[in-house]
N, C-alpha and C. Protein backbone atom coordinates (compact mmCIF):
# COMPACT_ATOMS: atom_id res chain seq x y z
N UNK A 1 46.70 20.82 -11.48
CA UNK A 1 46.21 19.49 -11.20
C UNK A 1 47.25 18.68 -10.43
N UNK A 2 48.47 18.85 -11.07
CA UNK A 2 49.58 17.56 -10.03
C UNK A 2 50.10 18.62 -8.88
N UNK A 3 49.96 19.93 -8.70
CA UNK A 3 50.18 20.57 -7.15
C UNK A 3 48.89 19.27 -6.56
N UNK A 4 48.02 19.74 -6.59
CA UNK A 4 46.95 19.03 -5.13
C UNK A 4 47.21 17.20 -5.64
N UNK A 5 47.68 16.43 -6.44
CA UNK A 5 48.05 15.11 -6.59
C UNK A 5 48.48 14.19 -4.93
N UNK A 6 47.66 13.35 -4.58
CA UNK A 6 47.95 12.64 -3.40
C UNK A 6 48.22 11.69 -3.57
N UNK A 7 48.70 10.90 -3.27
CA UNK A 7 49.35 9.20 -3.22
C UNK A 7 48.13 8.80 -2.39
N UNK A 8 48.04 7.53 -2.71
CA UNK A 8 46.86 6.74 -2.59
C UNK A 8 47.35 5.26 -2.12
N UNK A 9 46.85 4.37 -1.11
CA UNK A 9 47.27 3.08 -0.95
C UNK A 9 46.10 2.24 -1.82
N UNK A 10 46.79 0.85 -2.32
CA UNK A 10 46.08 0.20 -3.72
C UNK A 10 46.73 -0.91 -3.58
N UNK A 11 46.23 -1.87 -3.75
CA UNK A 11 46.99 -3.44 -3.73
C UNK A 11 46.17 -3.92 -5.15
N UNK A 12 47.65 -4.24 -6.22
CA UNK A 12 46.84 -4.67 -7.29
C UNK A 12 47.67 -6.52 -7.25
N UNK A 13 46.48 -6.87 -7.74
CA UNK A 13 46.54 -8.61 -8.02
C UNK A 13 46.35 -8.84 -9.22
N UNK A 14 47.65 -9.67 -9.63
CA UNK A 14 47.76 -10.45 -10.61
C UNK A 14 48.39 -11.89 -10.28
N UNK A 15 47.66 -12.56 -11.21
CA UNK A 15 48.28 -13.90 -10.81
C UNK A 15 48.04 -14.67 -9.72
N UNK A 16 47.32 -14.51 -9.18
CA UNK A 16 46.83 -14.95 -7.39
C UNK A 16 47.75 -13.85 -6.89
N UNK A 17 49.03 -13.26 -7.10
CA UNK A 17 49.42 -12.22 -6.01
C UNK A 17 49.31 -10.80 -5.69
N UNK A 18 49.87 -10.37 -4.61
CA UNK A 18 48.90 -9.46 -4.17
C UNK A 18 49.99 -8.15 -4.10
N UNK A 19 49.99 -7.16 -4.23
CA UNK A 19 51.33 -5.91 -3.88
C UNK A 19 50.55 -5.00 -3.53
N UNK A 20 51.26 -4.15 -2.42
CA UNK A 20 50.53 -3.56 -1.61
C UNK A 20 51.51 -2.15 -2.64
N UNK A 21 50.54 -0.81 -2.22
CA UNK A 21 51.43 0.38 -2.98
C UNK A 21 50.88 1.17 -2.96
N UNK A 22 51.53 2.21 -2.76
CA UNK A 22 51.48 3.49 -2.64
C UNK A 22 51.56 4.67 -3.44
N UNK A 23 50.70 5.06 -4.43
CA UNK A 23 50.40 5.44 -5.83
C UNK A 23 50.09 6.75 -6.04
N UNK A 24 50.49 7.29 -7.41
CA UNK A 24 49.46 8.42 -7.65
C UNK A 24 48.90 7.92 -8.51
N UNK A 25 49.32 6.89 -9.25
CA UNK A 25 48.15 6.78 -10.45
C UNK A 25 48.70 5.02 -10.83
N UNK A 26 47.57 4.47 -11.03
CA UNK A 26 47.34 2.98 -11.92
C UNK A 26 47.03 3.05 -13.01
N UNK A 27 47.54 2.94 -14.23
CA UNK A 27 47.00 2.60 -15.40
C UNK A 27 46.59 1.05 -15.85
N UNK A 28 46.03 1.15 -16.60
CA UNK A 28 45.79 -0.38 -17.00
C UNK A 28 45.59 -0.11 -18.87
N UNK A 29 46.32 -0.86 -19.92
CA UNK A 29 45.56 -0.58 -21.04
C UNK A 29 45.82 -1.77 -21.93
N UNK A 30 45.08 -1.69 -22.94
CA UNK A 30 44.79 -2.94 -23.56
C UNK A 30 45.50 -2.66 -24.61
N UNK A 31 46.13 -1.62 -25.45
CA UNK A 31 46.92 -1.25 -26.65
C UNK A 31 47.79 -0.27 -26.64
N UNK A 32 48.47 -0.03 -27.48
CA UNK A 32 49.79 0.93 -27.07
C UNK A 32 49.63 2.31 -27.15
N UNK A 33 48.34 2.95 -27.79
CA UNK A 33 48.35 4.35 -27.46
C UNK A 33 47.21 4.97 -26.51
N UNK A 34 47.13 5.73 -25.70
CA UNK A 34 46.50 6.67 -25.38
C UNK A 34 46.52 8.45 -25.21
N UNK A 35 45.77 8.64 -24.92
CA UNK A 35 45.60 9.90 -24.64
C UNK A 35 46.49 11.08 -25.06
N UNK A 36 46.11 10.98 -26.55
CA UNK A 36 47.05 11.91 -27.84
C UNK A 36 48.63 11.62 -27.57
N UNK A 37 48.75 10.12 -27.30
CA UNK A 37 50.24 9.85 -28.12
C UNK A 37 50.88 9.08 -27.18
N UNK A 38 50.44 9.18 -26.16
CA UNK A 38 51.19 8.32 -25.12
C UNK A 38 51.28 7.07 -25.02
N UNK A 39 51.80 5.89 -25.11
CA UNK A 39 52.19 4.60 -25.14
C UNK A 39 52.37 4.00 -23.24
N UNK A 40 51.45 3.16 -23.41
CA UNK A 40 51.07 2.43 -22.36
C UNK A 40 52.06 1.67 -21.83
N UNK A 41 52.89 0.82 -23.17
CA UNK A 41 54.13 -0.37 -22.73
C UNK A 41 54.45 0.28 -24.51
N UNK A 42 56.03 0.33 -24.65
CA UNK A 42 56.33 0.01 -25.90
C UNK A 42 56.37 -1.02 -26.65
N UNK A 43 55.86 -2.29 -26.21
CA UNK A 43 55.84 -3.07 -27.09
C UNK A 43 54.55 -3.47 -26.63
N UNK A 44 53.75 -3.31 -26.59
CA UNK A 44 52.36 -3.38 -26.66
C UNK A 44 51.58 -3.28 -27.54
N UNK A 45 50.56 -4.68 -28.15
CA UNK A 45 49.68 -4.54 -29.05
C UNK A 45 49.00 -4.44 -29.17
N UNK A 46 47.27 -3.87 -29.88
CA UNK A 46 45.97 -4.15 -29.62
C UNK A 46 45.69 -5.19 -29.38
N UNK A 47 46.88 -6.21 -30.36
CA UNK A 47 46.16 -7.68 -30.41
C UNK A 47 46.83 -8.76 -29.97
N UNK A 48 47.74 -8.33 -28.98
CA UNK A 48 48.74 -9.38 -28.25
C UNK A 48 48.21 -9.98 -26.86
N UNK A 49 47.00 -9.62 -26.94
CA UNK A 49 46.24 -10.74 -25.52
C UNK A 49 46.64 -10.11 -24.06
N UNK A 50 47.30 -9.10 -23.72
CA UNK A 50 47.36 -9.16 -22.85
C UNK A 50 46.85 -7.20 -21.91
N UNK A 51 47.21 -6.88 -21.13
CA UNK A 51 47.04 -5.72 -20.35
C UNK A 51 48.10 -5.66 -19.94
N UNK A 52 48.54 -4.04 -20.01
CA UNK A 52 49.66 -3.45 -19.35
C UNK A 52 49.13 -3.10 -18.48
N UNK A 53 50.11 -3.23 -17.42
CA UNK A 53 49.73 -1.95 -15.96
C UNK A 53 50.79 -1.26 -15.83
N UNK A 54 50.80 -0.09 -15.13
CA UNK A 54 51.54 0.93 -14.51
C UNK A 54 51.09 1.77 -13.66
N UNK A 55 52.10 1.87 -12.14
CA UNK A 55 51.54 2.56 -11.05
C UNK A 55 52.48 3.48 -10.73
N UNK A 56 52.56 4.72 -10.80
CA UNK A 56 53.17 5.97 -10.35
C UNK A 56 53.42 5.70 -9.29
N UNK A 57 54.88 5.30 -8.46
CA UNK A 57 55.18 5.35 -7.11
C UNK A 57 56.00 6.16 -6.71
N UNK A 58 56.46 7.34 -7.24
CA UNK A 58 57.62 7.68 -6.66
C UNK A 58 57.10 8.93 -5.43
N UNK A 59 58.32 9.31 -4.49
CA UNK A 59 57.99 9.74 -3.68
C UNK A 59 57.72 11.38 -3.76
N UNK A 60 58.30 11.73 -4.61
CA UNK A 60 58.27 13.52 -5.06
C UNK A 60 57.81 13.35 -6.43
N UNK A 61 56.81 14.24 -6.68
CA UNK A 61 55.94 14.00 -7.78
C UNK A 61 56.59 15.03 -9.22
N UNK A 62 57.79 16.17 -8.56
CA UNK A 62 58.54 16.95 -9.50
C UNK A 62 59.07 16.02 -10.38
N UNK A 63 59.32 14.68 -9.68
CA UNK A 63 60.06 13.88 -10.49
C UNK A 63 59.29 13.21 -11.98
N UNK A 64 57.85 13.59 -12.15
CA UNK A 64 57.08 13.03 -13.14
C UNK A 64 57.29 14.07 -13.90
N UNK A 65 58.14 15.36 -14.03
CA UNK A 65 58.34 16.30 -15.03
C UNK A 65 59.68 15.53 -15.92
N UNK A 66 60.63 14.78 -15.49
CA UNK A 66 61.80 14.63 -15.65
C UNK A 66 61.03 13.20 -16.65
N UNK A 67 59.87 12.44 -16.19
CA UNK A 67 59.78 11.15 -16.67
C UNK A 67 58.92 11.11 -18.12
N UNK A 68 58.47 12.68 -18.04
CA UNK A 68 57.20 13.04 -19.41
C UNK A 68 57.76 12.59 -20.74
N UNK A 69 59.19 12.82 -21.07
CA UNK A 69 59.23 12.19 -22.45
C UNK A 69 58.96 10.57 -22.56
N UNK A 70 59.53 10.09 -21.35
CA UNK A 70 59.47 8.06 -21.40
C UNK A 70 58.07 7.75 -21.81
N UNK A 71 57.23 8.49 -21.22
CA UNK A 71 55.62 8.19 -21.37
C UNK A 71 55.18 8.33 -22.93
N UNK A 72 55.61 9.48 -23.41
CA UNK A 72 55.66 9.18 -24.86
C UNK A 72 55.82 7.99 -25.65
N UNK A 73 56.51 7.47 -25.08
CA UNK A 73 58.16 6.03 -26.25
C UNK A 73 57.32 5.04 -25.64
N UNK A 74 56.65 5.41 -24.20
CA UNK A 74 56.28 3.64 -23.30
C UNK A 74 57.44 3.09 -22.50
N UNK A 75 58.77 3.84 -22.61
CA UNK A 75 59.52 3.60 -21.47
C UNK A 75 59.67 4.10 -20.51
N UNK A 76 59.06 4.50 -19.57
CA UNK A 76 58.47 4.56 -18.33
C UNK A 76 58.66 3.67 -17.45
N UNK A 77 58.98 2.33 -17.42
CA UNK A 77 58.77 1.49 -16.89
C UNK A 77 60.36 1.26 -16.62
N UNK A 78 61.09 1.92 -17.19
CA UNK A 78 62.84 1.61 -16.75
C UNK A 78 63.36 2.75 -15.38
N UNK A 79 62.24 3.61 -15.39
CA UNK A 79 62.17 4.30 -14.03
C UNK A 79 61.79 3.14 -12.60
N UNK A 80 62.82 3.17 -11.78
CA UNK A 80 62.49 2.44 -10.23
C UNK A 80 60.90 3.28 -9.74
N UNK A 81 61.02 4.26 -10.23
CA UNK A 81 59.39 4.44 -9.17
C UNK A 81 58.00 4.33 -10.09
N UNK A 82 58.13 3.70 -11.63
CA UNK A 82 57.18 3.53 -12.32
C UNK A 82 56.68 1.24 -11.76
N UNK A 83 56.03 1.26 -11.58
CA UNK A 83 56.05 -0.50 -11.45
C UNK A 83 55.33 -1.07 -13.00
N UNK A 84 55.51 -1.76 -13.30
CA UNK A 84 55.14 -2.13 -14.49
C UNK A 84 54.28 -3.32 -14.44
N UNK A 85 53.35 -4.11 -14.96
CA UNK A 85 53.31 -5.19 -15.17
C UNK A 85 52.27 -6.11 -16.58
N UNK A 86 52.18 -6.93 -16.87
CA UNK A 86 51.62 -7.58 -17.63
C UNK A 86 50.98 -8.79 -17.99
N UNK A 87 49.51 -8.58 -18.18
CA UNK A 87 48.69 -10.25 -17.27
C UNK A 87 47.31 -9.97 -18.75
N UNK A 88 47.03 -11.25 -18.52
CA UNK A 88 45.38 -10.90 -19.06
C UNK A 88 44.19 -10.42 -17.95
N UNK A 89 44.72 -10.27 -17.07
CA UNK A 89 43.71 -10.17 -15.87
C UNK A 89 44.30 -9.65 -14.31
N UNK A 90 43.78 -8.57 -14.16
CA UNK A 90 44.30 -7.42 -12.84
C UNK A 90 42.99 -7.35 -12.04
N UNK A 91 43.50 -7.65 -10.30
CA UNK A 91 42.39 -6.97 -10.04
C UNK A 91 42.99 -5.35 -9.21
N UNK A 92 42.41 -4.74 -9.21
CA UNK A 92 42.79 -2.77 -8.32
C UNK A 92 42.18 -3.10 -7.11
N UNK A 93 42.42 -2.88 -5.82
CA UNK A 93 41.65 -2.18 -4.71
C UNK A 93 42.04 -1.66 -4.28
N UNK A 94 41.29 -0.50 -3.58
CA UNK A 94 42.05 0.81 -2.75
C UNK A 94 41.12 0.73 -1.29
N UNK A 95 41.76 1.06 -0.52
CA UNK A 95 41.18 1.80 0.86
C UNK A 95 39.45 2.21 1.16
N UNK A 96 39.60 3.10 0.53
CA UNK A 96 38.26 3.64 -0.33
C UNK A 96 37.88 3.72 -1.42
N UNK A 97 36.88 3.21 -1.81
CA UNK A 97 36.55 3.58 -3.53
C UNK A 97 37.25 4.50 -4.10
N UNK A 98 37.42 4.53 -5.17
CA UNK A 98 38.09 5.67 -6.15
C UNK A 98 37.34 5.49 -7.75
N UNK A 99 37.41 6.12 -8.33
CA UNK A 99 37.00 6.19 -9.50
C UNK A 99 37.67 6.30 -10.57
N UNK A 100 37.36 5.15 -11.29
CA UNK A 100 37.90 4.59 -12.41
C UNK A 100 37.36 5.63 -13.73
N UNK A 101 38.38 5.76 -14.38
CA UNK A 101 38.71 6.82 -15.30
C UNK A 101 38.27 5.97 -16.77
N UNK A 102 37.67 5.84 -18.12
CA UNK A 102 38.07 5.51 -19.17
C UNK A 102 37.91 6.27 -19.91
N UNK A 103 39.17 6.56 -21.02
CA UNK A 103 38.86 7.76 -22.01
C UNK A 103 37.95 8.90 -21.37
N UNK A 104 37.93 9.63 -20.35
CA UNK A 104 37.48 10.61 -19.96
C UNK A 104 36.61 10.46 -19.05
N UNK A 105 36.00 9.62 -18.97
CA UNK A 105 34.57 9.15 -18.74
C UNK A 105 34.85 8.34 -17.37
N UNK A 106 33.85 8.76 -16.02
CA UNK A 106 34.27 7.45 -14.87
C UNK A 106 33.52 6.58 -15.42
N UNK A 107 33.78 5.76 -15.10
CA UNK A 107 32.79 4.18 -16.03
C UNK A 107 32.42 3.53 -14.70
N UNK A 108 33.33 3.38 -13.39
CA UNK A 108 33.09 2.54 -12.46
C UNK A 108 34.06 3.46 -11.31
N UNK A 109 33.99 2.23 -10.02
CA UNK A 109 34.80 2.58 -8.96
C UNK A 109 35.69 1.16 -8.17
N UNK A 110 36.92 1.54 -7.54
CA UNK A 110 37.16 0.68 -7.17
C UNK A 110 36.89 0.03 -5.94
N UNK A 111 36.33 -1.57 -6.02
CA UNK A 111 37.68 -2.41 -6.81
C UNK A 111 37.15 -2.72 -7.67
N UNK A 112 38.58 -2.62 -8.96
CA UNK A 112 37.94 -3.24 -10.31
C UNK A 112 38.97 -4.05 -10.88
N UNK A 113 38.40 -4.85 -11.55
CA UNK A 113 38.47 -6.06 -12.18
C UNK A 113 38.65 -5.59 -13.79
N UNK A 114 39.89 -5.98 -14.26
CA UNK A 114 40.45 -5.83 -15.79
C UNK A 114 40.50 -7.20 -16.52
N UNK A 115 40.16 -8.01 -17.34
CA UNK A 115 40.31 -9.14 -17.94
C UNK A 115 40.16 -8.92 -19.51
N UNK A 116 41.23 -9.64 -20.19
CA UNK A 116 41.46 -10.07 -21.50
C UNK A 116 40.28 -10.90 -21.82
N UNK A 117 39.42 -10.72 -22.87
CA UNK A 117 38.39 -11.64 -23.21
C UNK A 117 38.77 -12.43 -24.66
N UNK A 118 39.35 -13.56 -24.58
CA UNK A 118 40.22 -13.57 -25.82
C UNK A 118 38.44 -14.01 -27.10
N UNK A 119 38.76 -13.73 -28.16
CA UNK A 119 37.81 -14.05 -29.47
C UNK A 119 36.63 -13.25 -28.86
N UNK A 120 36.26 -12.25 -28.00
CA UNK A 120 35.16 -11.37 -27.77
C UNK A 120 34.80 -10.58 -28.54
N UNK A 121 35.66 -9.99 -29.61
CA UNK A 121 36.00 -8.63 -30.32
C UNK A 121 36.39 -8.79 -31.68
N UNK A 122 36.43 -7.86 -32.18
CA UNK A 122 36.12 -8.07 -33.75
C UNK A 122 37.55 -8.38 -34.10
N UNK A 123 38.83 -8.10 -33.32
CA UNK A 123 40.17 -8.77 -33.29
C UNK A 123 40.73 -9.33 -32.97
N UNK A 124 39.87 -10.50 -31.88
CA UNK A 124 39.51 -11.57 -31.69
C UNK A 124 39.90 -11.34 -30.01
N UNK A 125 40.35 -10.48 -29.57
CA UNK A 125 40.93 -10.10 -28.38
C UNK A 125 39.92 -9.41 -27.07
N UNK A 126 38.66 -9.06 -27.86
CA UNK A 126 37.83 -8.34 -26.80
C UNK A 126 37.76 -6.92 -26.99
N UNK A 127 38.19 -6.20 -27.50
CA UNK A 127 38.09 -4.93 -27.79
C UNK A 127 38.09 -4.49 -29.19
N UNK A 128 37.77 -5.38 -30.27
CA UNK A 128 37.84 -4.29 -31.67
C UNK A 128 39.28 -4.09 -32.15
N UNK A 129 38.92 -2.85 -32.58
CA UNK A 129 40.69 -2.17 -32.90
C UNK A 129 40.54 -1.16 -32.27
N UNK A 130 40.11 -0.65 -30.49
CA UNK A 130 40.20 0.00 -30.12
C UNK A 130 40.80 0.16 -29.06
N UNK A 131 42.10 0.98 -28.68
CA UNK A 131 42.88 0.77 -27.42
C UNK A 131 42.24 1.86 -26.60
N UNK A 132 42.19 1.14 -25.26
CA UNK A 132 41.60 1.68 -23.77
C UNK A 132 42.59 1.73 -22.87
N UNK A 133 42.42 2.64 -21.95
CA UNK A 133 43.47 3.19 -21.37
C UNK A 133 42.33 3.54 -20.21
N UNK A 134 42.44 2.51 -19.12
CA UNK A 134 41.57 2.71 -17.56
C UNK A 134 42.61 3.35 -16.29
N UNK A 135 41.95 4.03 -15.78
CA UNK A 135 42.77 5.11 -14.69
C UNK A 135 42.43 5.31 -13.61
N UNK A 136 43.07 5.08 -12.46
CA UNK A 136 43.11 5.11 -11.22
C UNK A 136 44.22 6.07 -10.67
N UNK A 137 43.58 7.22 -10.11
CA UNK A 137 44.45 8.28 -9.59
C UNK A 137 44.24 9.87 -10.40
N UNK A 138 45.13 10.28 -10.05
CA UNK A 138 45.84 11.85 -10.95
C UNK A 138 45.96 11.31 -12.17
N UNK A 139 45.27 12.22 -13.31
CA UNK A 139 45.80 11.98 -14.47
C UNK A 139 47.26 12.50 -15.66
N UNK A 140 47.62 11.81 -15.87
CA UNK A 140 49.18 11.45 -16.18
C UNK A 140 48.72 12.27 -17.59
C-alpha cells in the first residue's frame, strides 16, 4: 500500500486561514484513539471541544517507518514533516475530489468541512463517547 502512496496538493483552512500542502495523508479526529491504538494528538479528549488535524508532509515516505512508534503515543507532531493543528472547525480541499475515509467507510469526498457541534451529543460535544478518525490520503 505505501510503495504506490502519492502526495497530493490540499489547502486546509482553519481560522479564516488558508495553507497550501503537499500531503500523503490528512487526518482529522475528534478523540484520542483510532484505528487499534493509535492516538490522534496526545493530549486529546473525546470531550475537550475541539479537532485534531494532521498532514503527512514529508518528502520520502521511508521516513514514515522511522515515525510508526510517535503515532502510537500521538507524538507525531514533534516530527518537522508531520503539521499539526487544532480548531473546532477545518475546512480540506484538494485539486480533485478525493475521498474521505471514516472508520473504514468513504462517507464523502473532498472538499470537506469538519466542525465541533458543541451540546449535539450525548457528551455534550457532538459525538457521544465515540472517537472518529476522518482520512484524506494513504492510510497511516
Amino acid at each position: 500500500m505505501l510503495t504506490r502512496a502519492t502526495r497530493f496538493h490540499a489547502k486546509i483552512i482553519e481560522k479564516g486561514a488558508a495553507t497550501d500542502v503537499e500531503t500523503y495523508q490528512i487526518a482529522v479526529g475528534n478523540g484520542r484513539h483510532y484505528g487499534g491504538g493509535n492516538v490522534v494528538e496526545e493530549t486529546a479528549e473525546i470531550d475537550d471541544g475541539h479537532l485534531d488535524l494532521y498532514s503527512l508532509e514529508m518528502t520520502n515516505l521511508w521516513k514514515l517507518a522511522l515515525m510508526l512508534r510517535s503515532f502510537r503515543s500521538g507524538t507525531h507532531g514533534a516530527w518537522r514533516e508531520v503539521r499539526t493543528a487544532r480548531c473546532v472547525e477545518f475546512d480540506i480541499e484538494t485539486e480533485k475530489p478525493m475521498p474521505v475515509n471514516s472508520d473504514g467507510e468513504i462517507v464523502t469526498s473532498t472538499p470537506a468541512h469538519f466542525k465541533v457541534h458543541p451540546k449535539a451529543g450525548g457528551d455534550g460535544w457532538g459525538w457521544g463517547t465515540v472517537a472518529k478518525k476522518w482520512a484524506i490520503g494513504t492510510s497511516v
